[in-house]
N, C-alpha and C. Protein backbone atom coordinates (compact mmCIF):
# COMPACT_ATOMS: atom_id res chain seq x y z
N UNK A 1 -47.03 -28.83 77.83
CA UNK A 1 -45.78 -29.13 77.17
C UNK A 1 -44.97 -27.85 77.06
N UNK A 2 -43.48 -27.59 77.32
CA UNK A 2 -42.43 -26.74 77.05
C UNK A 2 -41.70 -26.68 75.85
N UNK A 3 -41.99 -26.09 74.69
CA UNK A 3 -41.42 -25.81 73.18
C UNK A 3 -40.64 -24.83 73.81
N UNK A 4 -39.60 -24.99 72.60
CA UNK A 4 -38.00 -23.99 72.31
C UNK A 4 -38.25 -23.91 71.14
N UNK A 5 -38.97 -22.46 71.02
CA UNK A 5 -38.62 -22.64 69.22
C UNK A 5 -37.47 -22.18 68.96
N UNK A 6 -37.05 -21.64 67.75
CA UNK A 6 -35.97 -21.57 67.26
C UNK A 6 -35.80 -20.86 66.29
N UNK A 7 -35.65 -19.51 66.44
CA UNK A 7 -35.63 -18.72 64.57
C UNK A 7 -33.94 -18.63 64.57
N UNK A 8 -33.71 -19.32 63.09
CA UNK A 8 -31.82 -19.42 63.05
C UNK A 8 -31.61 -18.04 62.66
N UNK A 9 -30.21 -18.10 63.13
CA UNK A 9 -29.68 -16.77 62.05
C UNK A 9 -28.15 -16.78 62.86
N UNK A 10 -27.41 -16.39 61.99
CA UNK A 10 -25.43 -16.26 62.38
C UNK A 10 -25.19 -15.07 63.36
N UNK A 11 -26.47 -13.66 62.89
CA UNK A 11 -25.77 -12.41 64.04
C UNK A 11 -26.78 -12.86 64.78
N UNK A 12 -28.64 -13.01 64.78
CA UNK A 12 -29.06 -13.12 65.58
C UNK A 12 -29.78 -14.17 65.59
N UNK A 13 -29.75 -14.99 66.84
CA UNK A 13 -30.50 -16.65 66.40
C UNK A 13 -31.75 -16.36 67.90
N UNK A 14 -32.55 -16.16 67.36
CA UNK A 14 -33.71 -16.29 68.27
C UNK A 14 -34.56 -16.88 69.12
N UNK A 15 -34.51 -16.86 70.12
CA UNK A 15 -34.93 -18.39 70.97
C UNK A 15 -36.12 -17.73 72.13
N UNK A 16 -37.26 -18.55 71.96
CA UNK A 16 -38.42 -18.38 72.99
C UNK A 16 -38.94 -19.74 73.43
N UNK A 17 -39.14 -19.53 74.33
CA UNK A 17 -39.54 -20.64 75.18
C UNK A 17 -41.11 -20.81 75.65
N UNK A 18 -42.08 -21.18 75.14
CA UNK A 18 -43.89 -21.17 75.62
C UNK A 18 -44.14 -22.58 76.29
N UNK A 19 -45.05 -22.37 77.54
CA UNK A 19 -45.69 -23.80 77.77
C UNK A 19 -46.86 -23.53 77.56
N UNK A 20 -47.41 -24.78 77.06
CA UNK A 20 -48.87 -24.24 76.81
C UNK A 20 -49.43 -26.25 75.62
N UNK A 21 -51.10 -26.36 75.49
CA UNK A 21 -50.96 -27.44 75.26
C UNK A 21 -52.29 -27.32 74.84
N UNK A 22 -52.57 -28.02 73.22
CA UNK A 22 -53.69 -27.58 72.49
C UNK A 22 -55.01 -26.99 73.13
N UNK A 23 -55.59 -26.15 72.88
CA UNK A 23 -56.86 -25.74 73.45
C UNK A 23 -56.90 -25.18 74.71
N UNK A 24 -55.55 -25.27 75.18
CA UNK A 24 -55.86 -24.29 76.71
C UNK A 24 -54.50 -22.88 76.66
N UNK A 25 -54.64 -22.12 77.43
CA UNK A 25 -54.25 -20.66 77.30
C UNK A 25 -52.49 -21.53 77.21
N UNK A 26 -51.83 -20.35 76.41
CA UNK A 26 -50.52 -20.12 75.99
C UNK A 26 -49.65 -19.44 77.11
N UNK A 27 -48.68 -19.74 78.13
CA UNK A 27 -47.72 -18.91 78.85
C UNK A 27 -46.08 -18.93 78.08
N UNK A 28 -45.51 -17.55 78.22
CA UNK A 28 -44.42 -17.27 77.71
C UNK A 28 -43.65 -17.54 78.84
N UNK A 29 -42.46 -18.12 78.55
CA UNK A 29 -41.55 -18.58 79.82
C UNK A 29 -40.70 -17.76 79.77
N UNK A 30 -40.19 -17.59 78.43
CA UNK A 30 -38.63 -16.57 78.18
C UNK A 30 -38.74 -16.47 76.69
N UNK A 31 -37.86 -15.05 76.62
CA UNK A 31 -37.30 -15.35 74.69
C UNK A 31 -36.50 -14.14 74.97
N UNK A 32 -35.60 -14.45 73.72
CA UNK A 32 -34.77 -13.61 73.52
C UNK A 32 -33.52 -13.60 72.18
N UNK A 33 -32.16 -13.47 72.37
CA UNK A 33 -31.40 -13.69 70.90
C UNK A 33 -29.89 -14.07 71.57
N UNK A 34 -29.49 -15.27 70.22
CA UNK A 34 -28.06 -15.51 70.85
C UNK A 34 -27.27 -14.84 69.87
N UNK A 35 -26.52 -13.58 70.10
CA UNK A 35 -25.80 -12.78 68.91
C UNK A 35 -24.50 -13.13 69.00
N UNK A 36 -23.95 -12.88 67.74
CA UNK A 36 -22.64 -13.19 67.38
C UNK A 36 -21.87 -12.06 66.41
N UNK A 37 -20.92 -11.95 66.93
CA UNK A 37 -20.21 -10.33 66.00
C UNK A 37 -20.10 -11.04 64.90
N UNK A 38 -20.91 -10.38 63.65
CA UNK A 38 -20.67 -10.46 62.44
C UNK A 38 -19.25 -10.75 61.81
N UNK A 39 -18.32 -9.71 62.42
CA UNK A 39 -17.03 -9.38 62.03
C UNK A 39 -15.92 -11.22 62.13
N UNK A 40 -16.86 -11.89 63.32
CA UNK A 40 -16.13 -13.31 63.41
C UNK A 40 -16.19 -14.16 62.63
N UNK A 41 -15.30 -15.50 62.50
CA UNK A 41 -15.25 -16.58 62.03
C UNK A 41 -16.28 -17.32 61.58
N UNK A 42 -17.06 -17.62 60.86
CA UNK A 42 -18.06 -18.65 60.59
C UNK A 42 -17.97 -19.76 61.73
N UNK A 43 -17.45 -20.25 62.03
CA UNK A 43 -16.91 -21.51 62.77
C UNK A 43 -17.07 -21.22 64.07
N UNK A 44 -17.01 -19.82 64.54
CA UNK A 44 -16.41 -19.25 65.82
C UNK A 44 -17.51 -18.85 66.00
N UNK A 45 -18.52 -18.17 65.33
CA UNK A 45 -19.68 -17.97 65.78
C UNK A 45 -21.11 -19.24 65.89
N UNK A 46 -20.70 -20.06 64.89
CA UNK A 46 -21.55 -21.25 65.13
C UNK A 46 -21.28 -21.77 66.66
N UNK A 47 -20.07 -21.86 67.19
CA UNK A 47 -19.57 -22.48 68.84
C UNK A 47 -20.21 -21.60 69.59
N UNK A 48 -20.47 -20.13 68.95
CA UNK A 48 -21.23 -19.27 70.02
C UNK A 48 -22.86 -19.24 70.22
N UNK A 49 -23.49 -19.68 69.21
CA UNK A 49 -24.79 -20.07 69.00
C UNK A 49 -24.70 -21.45 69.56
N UNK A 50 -24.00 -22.01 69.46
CA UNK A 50 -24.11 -23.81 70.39
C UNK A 50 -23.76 -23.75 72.04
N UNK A 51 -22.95 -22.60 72.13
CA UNK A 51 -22.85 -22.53 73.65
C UNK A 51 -23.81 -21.50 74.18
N UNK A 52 -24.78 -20.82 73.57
CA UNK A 52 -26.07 -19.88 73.83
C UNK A 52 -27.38 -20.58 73.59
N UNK A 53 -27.29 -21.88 73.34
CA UNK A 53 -28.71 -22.68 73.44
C UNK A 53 -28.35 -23.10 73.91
N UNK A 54 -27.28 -23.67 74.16
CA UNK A 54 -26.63 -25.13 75.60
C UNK A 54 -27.55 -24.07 76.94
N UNK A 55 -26.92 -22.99 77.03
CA UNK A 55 -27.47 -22.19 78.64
C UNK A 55 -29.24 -22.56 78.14
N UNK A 56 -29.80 -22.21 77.06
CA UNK A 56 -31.14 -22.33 77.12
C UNK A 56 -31.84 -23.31 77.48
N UNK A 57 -31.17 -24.32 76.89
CA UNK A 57 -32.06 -25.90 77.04
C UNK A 57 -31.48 -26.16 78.44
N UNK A 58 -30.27 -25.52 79.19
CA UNK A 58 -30.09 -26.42 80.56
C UNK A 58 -31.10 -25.31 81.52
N UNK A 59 -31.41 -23.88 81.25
CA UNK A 59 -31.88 -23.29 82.14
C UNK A 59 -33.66 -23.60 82.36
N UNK A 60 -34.24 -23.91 81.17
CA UNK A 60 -35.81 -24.11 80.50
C UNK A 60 -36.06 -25.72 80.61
N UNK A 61 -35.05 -26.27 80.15
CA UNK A 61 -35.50 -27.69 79.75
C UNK A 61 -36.69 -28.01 78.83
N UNK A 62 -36.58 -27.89 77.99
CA UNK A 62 -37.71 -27.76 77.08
C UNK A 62 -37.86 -29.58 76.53
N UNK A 63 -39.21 -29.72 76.09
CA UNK A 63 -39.83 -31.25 76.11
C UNK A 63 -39.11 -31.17 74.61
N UNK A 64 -39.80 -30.40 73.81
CA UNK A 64 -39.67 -30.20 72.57
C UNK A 64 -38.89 -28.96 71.55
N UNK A 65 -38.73 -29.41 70.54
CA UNK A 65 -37.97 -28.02 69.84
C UNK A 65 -38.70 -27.78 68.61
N UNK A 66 -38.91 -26.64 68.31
CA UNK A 66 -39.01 -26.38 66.99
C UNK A 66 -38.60 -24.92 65.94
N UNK A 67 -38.26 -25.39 64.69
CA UNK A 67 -36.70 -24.45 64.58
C UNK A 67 -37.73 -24.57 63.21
N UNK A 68 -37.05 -22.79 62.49
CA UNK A 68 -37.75 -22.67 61.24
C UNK A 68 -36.92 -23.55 59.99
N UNK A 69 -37.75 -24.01 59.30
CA UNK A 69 -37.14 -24.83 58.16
C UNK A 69 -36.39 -23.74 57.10
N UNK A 70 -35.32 -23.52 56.87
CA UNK A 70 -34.68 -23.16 55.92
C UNK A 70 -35.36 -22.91 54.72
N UNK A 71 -35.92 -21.82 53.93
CA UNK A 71 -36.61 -21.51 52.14
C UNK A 71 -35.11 -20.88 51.75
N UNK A 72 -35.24 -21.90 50.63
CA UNK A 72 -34.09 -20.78 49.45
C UNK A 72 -34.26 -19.21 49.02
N UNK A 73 -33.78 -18.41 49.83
CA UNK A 73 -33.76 -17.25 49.66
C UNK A 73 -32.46 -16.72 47.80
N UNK A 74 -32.92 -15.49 47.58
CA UNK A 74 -31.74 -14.99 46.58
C UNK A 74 -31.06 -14.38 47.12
N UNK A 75 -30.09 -14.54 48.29
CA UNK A 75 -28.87 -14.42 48.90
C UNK A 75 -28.35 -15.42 49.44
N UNK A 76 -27.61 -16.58 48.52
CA UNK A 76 -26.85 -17.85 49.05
C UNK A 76 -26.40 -17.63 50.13
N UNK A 77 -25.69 -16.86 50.98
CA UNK A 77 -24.66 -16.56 51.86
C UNK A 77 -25.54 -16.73 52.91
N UNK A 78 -26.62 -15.46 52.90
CA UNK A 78 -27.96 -15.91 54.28
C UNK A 78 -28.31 -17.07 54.61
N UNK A 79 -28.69 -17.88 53.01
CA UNK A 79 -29.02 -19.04 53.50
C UNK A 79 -28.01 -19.91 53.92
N UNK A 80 -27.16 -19.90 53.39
CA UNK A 80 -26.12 -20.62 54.01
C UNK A 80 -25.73 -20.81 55.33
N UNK A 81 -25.90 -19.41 56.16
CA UNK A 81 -25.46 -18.79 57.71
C UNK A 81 -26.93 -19.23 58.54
N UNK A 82 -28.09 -18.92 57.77
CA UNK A 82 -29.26 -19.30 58.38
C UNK A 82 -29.38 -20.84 58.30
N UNK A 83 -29.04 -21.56 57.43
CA UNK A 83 -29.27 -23.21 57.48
C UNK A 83 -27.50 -23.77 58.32
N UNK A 84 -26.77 -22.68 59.05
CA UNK A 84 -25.76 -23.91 59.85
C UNK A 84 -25.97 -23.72 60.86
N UNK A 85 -26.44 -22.21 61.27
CA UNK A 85 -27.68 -22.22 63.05
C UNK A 85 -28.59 -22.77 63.26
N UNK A 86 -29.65 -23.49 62.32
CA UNK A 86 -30.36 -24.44 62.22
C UNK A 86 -30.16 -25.83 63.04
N UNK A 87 -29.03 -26.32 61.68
CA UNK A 87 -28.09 -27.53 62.02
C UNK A 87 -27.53 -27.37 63.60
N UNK A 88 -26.98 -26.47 63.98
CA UNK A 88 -26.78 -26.16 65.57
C UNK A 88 -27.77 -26.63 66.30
N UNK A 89 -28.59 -25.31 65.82
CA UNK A 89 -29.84 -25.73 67.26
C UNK A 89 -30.21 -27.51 67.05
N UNK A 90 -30.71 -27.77 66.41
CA UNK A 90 -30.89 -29.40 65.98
C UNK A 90 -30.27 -30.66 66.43
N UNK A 91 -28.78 -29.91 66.32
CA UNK A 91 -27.72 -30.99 66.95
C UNK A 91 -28.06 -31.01 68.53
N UNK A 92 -28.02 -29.60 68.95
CA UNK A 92 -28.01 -29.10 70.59
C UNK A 92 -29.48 -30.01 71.10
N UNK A 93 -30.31 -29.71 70.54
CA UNK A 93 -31.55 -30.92 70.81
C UNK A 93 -31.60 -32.20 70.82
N UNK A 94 -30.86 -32.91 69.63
CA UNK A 94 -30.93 -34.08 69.19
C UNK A 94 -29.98 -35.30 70.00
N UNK A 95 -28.88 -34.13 70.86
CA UNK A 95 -27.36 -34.48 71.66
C UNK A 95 -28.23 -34.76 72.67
N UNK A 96 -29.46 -34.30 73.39
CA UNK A 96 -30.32 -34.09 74.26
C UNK A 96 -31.45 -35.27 74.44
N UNK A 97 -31.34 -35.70 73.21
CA UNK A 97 -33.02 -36.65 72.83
C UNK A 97 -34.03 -35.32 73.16
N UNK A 98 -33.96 -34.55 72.74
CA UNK A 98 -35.59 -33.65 72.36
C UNK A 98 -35.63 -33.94 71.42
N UNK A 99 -37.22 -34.27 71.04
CA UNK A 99 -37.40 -34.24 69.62
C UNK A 99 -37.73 -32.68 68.99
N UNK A 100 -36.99 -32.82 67.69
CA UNK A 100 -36.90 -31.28 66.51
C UNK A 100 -38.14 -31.66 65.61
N UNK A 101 -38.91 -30.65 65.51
CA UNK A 101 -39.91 -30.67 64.20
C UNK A 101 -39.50 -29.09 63.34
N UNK A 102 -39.54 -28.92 61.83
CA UNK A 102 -39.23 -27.92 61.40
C UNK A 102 -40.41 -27.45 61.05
N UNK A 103 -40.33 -25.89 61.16
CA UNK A 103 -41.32 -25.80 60.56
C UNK A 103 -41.54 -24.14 59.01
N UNK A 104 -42.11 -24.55 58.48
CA UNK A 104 -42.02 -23.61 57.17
C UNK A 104 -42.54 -22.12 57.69
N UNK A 105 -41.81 -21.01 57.28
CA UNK A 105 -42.56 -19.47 57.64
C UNK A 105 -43.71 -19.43 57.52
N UNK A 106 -44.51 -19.59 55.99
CA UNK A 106 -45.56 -19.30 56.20
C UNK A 106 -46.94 -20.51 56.97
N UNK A 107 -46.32 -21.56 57.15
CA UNK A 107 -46.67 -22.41 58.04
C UNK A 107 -47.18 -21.98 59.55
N UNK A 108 -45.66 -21.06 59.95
CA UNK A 108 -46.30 -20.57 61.34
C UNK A 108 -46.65 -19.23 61.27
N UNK A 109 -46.78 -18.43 60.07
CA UNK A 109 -47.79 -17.67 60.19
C UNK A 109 -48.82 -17.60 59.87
N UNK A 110 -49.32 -18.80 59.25
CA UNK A 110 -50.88 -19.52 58.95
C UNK A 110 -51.44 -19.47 60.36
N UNK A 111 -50.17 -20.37 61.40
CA UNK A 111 -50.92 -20.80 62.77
C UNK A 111 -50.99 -20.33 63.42
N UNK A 112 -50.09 -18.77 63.41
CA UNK A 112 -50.96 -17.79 64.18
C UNK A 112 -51.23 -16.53 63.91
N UNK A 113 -51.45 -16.08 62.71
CA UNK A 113 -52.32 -14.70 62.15
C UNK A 113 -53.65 -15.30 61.30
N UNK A 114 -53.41 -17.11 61.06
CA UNK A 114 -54.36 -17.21 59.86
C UNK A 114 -54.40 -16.72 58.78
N UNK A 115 -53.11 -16.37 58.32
CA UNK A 115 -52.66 -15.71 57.12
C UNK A 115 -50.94 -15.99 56.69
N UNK A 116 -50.39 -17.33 56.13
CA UNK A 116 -49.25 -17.56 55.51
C UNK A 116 -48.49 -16.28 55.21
N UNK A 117 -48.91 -15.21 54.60
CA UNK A 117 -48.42 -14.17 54.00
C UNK A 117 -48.16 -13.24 54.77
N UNK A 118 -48.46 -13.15 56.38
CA UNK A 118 -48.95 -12.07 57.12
C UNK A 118 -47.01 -11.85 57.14
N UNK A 119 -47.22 -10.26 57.78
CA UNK A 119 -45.79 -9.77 57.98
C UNK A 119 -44.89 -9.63 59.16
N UNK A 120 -43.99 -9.59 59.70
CA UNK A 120 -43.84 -9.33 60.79
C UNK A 120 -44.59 -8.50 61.94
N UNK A 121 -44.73 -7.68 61.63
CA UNK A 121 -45.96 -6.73 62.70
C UNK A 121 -47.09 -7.41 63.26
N UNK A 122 -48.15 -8.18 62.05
CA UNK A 122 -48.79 -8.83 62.27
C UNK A 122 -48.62 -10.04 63.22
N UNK A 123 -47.32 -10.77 63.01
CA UNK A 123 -47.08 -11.89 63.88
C UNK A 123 -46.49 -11.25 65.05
N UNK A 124 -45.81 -10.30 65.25
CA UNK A 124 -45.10 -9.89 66.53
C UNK A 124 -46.88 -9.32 67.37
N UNK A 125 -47.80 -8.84 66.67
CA UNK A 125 -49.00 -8.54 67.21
C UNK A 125 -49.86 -9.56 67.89
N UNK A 126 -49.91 -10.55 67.27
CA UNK A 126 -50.81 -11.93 67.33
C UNK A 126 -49.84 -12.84 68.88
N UNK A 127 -48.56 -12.86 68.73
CA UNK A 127 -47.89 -13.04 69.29
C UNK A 127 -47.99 -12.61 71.10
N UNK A 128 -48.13 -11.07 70.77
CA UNK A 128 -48.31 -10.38 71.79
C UNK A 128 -49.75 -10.33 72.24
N UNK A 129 -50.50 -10.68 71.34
CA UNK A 129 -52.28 -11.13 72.16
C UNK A 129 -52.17 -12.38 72.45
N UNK A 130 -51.88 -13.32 72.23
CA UNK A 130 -51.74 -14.64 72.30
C UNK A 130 -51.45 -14.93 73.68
N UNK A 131 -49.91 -14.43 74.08
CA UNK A 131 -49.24 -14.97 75.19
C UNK A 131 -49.99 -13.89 76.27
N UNK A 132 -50.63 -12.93 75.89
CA UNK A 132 -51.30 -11.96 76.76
C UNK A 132 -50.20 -11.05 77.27
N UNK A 133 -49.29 -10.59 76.60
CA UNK A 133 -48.09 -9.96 76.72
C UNK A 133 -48.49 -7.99 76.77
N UNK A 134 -47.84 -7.52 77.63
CA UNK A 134 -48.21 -5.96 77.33
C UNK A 134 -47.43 -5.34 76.14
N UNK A 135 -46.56 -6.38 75.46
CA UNK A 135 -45.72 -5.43 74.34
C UNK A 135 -44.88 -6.37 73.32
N UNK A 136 -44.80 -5.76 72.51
CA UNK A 136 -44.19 -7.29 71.32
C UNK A 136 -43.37 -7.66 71.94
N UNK A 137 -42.99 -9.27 71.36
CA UNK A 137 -41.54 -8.98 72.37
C UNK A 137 -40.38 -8.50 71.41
N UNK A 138 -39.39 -8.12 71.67
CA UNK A 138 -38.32 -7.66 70.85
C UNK A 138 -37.04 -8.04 71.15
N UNK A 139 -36.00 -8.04 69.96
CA UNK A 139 -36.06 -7.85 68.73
C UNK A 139 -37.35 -8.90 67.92
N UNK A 140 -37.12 -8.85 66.64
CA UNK A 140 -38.09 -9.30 65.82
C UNK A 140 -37.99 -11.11 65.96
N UNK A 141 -36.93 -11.77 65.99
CA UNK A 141 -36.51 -12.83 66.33
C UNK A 141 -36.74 -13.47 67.45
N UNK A 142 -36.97 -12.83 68.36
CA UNK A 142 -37.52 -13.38 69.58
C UNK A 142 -38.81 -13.66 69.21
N UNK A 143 -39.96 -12.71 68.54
CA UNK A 143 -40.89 -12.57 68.64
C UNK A 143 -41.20 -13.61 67.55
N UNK A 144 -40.70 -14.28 66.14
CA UNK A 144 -40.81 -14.97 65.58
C UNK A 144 -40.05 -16.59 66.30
N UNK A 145 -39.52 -16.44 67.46
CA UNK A 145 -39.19 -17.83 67.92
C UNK A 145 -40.26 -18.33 68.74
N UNK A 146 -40.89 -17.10 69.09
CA UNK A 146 -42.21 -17.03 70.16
C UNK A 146 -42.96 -18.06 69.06
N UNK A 147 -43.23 -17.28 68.02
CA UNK A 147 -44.40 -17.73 67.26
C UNK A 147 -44.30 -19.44 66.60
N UNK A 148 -42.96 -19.57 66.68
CA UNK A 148 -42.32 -21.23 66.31
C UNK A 148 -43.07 -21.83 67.03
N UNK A 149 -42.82 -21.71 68.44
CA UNK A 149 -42.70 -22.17 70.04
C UNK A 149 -44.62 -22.33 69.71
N UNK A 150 -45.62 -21.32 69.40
CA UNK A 150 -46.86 -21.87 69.39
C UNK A 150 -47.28 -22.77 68.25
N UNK A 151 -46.67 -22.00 66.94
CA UNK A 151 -47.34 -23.11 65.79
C UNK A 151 -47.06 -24.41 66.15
N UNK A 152 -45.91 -24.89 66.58
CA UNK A 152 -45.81 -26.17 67.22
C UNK A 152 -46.98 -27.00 68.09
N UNK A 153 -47.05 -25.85 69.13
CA UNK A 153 -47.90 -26.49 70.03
C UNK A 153 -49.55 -26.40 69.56
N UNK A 154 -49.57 -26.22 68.84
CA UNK A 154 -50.84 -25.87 68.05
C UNK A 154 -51.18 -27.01 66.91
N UNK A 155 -49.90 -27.13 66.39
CA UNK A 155 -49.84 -27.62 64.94
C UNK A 155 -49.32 -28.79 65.19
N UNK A 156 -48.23 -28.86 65.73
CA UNK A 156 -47.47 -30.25 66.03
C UNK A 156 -48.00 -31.03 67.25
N UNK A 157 -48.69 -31.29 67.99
CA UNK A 157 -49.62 -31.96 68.47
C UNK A 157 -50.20 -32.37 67.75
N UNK A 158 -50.72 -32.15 66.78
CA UNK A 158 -51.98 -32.95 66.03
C UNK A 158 -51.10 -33.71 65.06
N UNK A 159 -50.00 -33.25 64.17
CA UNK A 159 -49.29 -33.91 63.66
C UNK A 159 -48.28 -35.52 64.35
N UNK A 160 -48.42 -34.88 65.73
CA UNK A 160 -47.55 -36.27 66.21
C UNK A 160 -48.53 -37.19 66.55
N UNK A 161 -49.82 -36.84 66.91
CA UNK A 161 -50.83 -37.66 66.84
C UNK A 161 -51.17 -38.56 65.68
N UNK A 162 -51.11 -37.89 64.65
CA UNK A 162 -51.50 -38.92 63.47
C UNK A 162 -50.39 -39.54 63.36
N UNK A 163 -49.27 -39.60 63.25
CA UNK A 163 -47.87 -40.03 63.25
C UNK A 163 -48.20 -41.35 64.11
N UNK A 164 -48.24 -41.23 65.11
CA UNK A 164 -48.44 -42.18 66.45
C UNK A 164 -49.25 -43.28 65.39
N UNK A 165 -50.21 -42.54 65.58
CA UNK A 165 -52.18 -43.40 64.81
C UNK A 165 -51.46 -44.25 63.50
N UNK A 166 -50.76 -43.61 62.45
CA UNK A 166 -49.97 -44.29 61.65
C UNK A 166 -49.84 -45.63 61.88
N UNK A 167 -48.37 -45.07 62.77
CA UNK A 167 -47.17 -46.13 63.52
C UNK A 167 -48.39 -47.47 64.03
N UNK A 168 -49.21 -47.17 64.54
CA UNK A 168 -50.15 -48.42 65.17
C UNK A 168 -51.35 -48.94 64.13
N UNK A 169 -51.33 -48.22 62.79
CA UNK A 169 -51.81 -49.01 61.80
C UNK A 169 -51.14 -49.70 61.43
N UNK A 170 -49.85 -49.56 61.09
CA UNK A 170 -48.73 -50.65 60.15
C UNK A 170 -47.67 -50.91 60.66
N UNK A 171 -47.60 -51.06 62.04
CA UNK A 171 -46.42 -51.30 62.97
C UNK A 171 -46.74 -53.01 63.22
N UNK A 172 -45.73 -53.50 64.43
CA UNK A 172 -46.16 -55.19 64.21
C UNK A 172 -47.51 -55.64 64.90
N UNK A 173 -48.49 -56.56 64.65
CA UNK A 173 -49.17 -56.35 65.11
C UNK A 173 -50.50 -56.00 64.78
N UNK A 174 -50.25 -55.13 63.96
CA UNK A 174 -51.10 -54.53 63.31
C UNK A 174 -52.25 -55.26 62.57
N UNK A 175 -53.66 -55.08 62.32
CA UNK A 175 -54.51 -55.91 61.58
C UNK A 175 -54.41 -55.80 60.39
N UNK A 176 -54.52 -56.57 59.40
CA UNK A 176 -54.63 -56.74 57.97
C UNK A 176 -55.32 -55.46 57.20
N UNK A 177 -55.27 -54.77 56.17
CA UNK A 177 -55.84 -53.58 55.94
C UNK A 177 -56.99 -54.30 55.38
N UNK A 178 -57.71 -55.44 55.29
CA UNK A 178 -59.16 -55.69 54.70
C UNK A 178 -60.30 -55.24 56.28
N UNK A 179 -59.51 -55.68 57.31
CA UNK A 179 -59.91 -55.71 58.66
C UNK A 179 -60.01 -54.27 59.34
N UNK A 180 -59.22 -53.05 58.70
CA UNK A 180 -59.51 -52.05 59.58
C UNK A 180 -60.33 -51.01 59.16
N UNK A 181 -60.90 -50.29 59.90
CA UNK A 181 -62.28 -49.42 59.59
C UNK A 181 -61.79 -48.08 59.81
């Protein structure tokens, strides 16, 4: 499977691309950052983050997306700029039929340092053993879109699985809950 993860942000929105599919080795396809002069428009730079994943998803084609879920930070403004590159990337997927899963920071650094709390270094490290890379990748955003791009494929596989398993317990059809084991 081909994940796009997605780390948001207004100057730098981070985008890596991994194929790779539970239990077998991880390849890095691409990553990198869609920047936008600070000094611009709110509005004007969101069109520039929507026309810098448009080139991504037409050059990669990615199956799936996954973009970090927005935490209330104590700088409204960040979050604000970080949750409408979000909404971008999301739309740019959703305009697409990829399916978007979000996912929480320390979520994907549970799934790949095994430590929620771990810090950047740590994940740009894990990152860089993982994909079997000779060097983090850089900036820091790439290297945390990298890490989207696996917790997904790690994490969200098993999640769309039970999802599925759900859907075919109580979808139509379905046997009576005295009947299922």
């Amino acid at each position: 499977m081909r994940v796009l993860g997605v780390d948001p942000g207004l100057t730098r929105c981070g985008v890596g691309v991994v194929d790779g599919a539970p239990g077998r080795p991880l390849a890095m396809v691409a990553c990198g950052v869609v920047r936008t002069p600070a000094e611009s428009e709110v509005a004007q730079r969101l069109l520039q983050i929507e026309q810098g994943l448009e080139l991504w998803f037409d050059q990669y084609r990615p199956e799936l997306v996954a973009v970090e879920r927005v935490f209330a930070q104590h700088n409204v403004r960040t979050v604000m700029g970080t949750a409408q590159a979000s909404a971008v990337a999301m739309l740019c997927a959703t305009r697409r039929g990829i399916p978007v899963t979000l996912h929480t920071p320390s979520e994907v650094k549970a799934a790949v340092t095994g430590n929620g709390r771990a810090d950047k270094a740590q994940v740009g490290a894990m990152v860089t053993r993982l994909l079997r890379l000779d060097a983090p990748p850089k900036p820091a955003d790439a290297a945390d879109a990298l890490a989207l791009a696996i917790c997904h494929i790690w994490r969200g596989a098993a999640t769309d699985r039970i999802a599925a398993a759900v859907a075919r317990t109580s979808g139509p059809g379905a046997r009576p809950k005295e009947y299922r084991r």
